[in-house]
Protein backbone atom coordinates (compact mmCIF):
# COMPACT_ATOMS: atom_id res chain seq x y z
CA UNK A 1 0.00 0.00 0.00
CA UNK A 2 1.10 3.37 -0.96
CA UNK A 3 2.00 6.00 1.43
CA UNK A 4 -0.76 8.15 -0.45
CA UNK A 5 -3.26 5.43 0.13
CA UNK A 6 -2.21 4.89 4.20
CA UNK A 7 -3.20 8.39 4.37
CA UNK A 8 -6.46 8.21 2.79
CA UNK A 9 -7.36 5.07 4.92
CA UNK A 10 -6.09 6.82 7.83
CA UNK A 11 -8.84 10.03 6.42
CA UNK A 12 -11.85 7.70 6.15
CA UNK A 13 -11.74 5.49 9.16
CA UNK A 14 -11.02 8.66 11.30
CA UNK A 15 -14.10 10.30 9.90
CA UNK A 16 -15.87 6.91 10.43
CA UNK A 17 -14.63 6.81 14.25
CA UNK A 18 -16.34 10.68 14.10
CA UNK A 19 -19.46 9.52 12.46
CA UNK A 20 -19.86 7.23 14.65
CA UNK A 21 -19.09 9.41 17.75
CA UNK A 22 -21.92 11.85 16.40
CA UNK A 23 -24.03 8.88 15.80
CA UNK A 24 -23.45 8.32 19.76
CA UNK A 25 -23.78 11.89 20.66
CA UNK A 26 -27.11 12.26 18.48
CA UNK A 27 -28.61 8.98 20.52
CA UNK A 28 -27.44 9.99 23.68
CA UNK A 29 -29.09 13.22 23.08
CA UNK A 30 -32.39 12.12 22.03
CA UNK A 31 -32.55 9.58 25.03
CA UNK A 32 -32.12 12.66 27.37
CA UNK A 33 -34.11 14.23 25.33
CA UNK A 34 -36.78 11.64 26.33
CA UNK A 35 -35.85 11.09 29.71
CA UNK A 36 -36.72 15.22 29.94
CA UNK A 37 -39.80 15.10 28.13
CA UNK A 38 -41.02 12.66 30.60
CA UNK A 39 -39.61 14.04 33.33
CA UNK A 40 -41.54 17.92 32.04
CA UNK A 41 -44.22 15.46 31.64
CA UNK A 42 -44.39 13.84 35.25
CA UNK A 43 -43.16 17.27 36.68
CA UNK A 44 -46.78 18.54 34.92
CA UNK A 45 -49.11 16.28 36.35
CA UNK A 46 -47.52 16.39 40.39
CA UNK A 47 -47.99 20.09 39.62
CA UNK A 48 -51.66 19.88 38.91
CA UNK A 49 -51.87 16.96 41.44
CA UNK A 50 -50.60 19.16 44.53
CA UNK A 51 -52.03 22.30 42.94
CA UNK A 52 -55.76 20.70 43.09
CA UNK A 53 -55.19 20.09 46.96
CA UNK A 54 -52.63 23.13 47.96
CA UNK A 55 -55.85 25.20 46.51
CA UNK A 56 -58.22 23.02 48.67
CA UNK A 57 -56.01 23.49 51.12
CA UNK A 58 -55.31 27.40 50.76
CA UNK A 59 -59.33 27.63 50.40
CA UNK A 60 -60.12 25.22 52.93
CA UNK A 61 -58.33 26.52 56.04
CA UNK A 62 -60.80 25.42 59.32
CA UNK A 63 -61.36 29.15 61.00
CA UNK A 64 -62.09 28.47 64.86
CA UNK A 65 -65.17 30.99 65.04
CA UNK A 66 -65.39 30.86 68.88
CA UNK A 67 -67.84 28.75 71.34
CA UNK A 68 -65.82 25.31 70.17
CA UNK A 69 -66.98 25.83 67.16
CA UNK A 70 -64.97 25.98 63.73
CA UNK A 71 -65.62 26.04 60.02
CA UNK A 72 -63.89 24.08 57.59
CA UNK A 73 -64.75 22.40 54.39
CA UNK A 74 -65.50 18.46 53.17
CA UNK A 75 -63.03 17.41 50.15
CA UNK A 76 -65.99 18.31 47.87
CA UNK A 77 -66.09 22.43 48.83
CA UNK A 78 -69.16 21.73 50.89
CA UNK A 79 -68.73 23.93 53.80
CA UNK A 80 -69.61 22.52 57.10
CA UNK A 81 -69.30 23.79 61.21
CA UNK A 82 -67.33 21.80 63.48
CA UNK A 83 -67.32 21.13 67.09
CA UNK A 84 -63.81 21.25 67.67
CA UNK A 85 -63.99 19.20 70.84
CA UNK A 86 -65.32 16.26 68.94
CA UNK A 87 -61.89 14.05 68.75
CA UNK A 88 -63.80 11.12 67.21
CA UNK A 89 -65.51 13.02 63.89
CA UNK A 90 -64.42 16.50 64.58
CA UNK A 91 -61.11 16.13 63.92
CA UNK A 92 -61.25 14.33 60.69
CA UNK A 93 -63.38 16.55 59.50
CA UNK A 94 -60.97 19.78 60.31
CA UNK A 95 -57.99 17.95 59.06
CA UNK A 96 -59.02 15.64 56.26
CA UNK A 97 -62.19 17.28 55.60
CA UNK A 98 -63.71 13.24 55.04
CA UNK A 99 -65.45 10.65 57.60
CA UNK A 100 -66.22 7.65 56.88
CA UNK A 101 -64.71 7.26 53.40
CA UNK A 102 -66.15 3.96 52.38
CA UNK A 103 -69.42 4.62 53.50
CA UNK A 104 -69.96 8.04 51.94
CA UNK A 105 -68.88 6.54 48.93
CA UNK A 106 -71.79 4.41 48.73
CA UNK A 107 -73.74 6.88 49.43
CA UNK A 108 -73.12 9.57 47.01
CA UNK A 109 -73.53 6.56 44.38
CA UNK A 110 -77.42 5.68 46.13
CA UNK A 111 -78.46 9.40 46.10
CA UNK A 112 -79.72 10.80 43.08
CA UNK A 113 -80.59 14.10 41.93
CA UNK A 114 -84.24 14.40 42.76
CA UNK A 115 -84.15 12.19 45.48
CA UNK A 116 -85.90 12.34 48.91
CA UNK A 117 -83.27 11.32 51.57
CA UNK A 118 -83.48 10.71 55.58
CA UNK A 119 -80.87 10.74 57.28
CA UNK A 120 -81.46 8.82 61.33
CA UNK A 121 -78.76 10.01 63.45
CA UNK A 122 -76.94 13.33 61.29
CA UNK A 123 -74.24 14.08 64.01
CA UNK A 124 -72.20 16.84 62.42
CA UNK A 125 -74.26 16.50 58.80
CA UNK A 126 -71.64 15.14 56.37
CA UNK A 127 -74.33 12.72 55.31
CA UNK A 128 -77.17 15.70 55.16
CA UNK A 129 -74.94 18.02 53.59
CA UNK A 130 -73.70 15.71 51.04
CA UNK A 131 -77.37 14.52 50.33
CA UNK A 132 -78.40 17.86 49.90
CA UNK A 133 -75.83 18.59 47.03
CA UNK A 134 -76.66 15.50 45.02
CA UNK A 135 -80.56 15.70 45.34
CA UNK A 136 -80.90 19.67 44.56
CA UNK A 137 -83.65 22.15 44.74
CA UNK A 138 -85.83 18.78 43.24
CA UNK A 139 -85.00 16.77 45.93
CA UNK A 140 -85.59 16.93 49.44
CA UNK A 141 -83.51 15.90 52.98
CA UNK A 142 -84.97 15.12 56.26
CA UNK A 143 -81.83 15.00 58.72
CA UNK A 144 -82.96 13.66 62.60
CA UNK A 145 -80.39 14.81 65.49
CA UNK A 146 -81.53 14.93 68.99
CA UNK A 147 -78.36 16.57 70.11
CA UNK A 148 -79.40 19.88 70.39
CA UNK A 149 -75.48 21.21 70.12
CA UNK A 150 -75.12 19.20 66.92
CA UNK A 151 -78.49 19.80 65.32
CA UNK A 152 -77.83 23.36 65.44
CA UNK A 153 -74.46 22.99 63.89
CA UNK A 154 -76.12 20.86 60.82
CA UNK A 155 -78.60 23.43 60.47
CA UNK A 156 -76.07 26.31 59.97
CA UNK A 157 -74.09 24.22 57.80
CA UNK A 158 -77.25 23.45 55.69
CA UNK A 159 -77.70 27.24 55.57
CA UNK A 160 -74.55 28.25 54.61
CA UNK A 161 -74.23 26.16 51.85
CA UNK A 162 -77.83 27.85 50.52
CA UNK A 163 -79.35 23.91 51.08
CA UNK A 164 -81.97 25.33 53.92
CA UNK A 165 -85.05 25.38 51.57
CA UNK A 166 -84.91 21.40 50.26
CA UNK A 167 -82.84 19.94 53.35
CA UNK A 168 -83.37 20.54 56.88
CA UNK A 169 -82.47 18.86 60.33
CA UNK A 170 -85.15 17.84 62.92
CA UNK A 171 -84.02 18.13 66.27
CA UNK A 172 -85.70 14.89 67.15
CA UNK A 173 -84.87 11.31 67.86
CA UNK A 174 -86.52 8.61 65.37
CA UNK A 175 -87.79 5.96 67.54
CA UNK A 176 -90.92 3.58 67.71
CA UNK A 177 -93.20 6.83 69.12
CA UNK A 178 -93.48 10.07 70.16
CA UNK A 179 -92.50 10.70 73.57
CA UNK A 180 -88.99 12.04 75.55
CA UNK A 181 -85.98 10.26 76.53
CA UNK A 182 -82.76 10.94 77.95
CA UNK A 183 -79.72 11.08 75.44
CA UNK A 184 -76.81 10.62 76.95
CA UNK A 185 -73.39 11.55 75.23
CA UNK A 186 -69.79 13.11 75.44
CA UNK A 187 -68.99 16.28 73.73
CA UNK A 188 -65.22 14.84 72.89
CA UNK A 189 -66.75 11.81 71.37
CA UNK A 190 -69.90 12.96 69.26
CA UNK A 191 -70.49 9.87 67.42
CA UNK A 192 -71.56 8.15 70.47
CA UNK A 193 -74.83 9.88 71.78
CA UNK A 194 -77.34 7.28 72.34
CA UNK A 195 -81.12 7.47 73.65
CA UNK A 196 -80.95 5.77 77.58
CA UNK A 197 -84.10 3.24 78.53
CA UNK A 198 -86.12 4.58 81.00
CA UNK A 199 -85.00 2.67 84.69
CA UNK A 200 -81.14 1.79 83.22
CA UNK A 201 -77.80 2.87 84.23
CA UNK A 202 -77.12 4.90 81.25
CA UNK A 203 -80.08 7.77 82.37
CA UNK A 204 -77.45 8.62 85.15
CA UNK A 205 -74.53 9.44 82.25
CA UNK A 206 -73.82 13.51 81.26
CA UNK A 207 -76.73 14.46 78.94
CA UNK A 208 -79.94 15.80 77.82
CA UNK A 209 -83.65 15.59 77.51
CA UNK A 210 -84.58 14.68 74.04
CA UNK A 211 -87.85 14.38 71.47
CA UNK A 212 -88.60 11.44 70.14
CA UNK A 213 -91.02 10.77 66.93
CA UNK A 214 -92.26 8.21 64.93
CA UNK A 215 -91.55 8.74 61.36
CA UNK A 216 -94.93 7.17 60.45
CA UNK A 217 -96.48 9.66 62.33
CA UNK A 218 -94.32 12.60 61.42
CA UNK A 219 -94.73 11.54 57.25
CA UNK A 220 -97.79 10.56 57.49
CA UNK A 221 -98.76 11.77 53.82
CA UNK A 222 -98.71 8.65 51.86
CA UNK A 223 -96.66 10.55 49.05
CA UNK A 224 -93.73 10.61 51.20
CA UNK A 225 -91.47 8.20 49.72
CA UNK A 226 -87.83 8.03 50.95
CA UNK A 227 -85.42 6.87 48.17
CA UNK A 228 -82.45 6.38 50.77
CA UNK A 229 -82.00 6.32 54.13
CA UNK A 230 -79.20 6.09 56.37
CA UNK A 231 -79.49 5.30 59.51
CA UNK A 232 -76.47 5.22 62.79
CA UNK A 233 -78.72 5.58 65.91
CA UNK A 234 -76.06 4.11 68.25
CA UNK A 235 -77.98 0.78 69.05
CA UNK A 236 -81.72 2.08 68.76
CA UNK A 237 -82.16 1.03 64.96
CA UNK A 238 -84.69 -1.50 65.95
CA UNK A 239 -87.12 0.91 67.19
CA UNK A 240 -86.95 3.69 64.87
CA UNK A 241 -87.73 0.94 62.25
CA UNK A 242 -90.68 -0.08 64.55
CA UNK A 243 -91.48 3.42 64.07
CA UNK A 244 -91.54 3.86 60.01
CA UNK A 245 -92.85 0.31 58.95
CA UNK A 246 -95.57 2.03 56.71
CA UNK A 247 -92.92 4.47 55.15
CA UNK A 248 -90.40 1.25 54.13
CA UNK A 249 -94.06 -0.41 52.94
CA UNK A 250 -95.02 2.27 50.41
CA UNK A 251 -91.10 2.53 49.66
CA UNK A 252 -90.57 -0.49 47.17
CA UNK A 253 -87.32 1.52 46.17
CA UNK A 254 -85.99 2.79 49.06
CA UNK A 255 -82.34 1.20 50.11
CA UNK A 256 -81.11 1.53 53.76
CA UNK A 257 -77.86 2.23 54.44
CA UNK A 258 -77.49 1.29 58.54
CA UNK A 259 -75.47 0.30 61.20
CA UNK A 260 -75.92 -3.19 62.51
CA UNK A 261 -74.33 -3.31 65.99
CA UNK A 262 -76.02 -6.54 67.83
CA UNK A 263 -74.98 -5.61 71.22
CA UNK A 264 -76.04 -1.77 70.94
CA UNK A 265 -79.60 -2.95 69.42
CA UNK A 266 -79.98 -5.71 72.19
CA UNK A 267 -79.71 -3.17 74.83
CA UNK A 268 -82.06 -1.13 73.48
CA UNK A 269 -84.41 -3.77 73.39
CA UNK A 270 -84.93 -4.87 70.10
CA UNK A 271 -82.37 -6.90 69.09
CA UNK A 272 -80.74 -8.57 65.55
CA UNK A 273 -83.22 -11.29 65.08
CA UNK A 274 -86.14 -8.63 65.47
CA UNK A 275 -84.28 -6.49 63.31
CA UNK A 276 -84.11 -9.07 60.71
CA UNK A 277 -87.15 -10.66 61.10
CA UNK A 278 -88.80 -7.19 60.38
CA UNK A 279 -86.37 -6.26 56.80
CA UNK A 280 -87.41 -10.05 55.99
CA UNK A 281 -91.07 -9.44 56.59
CA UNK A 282 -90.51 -6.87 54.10
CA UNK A 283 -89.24 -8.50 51.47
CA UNK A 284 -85.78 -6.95 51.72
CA UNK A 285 -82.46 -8.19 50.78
CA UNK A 286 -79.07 -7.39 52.61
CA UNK A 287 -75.38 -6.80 52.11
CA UNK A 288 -72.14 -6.14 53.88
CA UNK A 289 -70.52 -2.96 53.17
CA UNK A 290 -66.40 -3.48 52.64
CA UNK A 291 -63.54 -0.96 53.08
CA UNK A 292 -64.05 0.30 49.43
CA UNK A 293 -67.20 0.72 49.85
CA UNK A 294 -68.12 -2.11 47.73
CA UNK A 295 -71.36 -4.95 48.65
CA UNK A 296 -71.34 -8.23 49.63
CA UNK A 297 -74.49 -10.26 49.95
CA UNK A 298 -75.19 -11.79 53.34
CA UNK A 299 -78.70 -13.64 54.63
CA UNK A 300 -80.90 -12.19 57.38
CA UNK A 301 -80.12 -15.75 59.40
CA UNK A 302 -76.59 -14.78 59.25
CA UNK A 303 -76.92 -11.56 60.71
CA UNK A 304 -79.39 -12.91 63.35
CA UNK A 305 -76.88 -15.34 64.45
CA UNK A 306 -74.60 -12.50 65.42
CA UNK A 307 -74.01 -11.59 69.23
CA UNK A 308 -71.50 -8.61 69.34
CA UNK A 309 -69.36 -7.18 66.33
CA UNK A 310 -70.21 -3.90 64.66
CA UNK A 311 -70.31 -3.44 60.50
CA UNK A 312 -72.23 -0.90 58.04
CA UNK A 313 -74.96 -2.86 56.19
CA UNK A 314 -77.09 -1.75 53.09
CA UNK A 315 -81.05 -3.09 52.86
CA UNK A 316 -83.42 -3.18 50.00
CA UNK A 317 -84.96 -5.24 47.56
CA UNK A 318 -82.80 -5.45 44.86
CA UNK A 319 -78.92 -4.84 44.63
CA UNK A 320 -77.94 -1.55 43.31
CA UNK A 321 -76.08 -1.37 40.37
């Protein structure tokens, strides 16, 4: 090989070796060119993800308004008064602005706009207030709470929201008839006010004189036709559906969203197997609510079986879809 032609190999597999070192440089740069499109990409969506809630957040601040009282907002913008010595409910609702995930899930897929909605047992009103929303000037909410302290915070909260003239709260306890009881309860716990039986232990516990009413009596129109109800009266279930039997016999449609505590009902005197024996009369169907708020059928001789345990049930006819 010539001298000449060394050189001119030499040229071309230098400017090869160079070629290929662009060809390197050009894939390396379109790989980080990728990597930083999808990084933009991912940096995009955690900004809209945290700007969603640092708004929420910024626009939900929980303003203590004096007398233990507070106002804060549910994840949905719904704004709603808190008793901030409620450590149970209270808290979750000034920090997380939820309660009860699972089971409000349900519920916002039962209510419909239009619908007419009880709620046994309203607490602080997260069930009310969310009812309220769905259903709409069309609709219409009957929330019970014998509490006075907590009654007036629902209705305040129903107000605010501009809810007041299709949704209101009945300072009332549904039972099997009208008369008064004692309700006993602790302001640092709200979710556990329950209605004392005349002659028991429980009368001599902190609390209140109360109303109570039979819904049958109180709705007596035969139009009135709940679509959903939900229903967490601490153990006294049993006699507020003692109290409504005509309401849930007009109410082919209605579905029940309840608590089904077999210790709490039996010491309020009507216990599981009344309590079952009454949905079965009526031709209803049940299911187990689970942590997603999901159903699971179950049988009434199931649930009468059971002695103690606590779990959120749903009633009707037919399974929801």
């Amino acid at each position: 090989m010539s001298e000449q032609s060394g050189h001119l190999l030499d040229s071309l597999t230098g400017r090869q070796r160079l070629l290929d070192r662009f060809d390197r440089l050009e894939k390396l740069l379109k790989e980080q060119a990728e990597r930083a499109e999808h990084i933009e990409r991912r940096l995009e969506e955690a900004i809209a993800y945290f700007a969603i809630r640092s708004n929420r957040l910024m626009d939900s601040q929980s303003v203590y308004l004096g007398d233990n009282t507070a106002v804060t907002f549910l994840e949905n913008g719904i704004r709603i008064l808190v008793d901030t010595r409620s450590i149970d409910i209270g808290i979750h609702l000034l920090t997380l602005g939820r309660w009860e995930t699972a089971y409000t899930s349900l519920f916002t897929r039962l209510v419909k706009p239009g619908n007419t909605v009880i709620d046994l047992g309203a607490n602080h009103g997260v069930y009310a207030l969310l009812a309220a929303q769905i259903v709409g000037p069309t609709g219409r909410v009957d929330a019970f709470e014998p509490n006075p302290r907590l009654s007036k915070l629902v209705d305040l909260s129903l107000r605010l929201n501009g809810f007041a003239s299709w949704a209101r709260v009945h300072a009332l306890g549904a039972s099997e008839a009208m008369g008064t009881a004692r309700l006993v309860f602790n302001d640092n716990f709200s979710g556990g006010g329950s209605v004392a039986l005349a002659g028991s232990a429980a009368e001599t516990r902190p609390g209140v004189e109360c109303r109570l009413v039979a819904l049958d009596d109180m709705f007596a129109d035969p139009t009135y036709r709940p679509d959903v109800i939900k229903m967490d009266v601490e153990g006294h279930e049993g006699r507020a559906l003692r109290g409504m039997r005509r309401i849930l016999e007009r109410s082919p449609d209605v579905r029940i969203m309840m608590e089904f505590g077999p210790a709490m009902m039996r010491n309020a005197g009507v216990g599981a197997p009344e309590v079952t024996a009454f949905f079965e009369s009526l031709g209803h169907s049940a299911w187990t609510i689970d942590e997603q708020g999901g159903v699971v059928p179950t049988t009434w001789a199931a649930l009468a079986a059971q002695t103690d345990g606590l779990q959120n049930i749903l009633v009707a006819r037919v399974e929801p879809t």
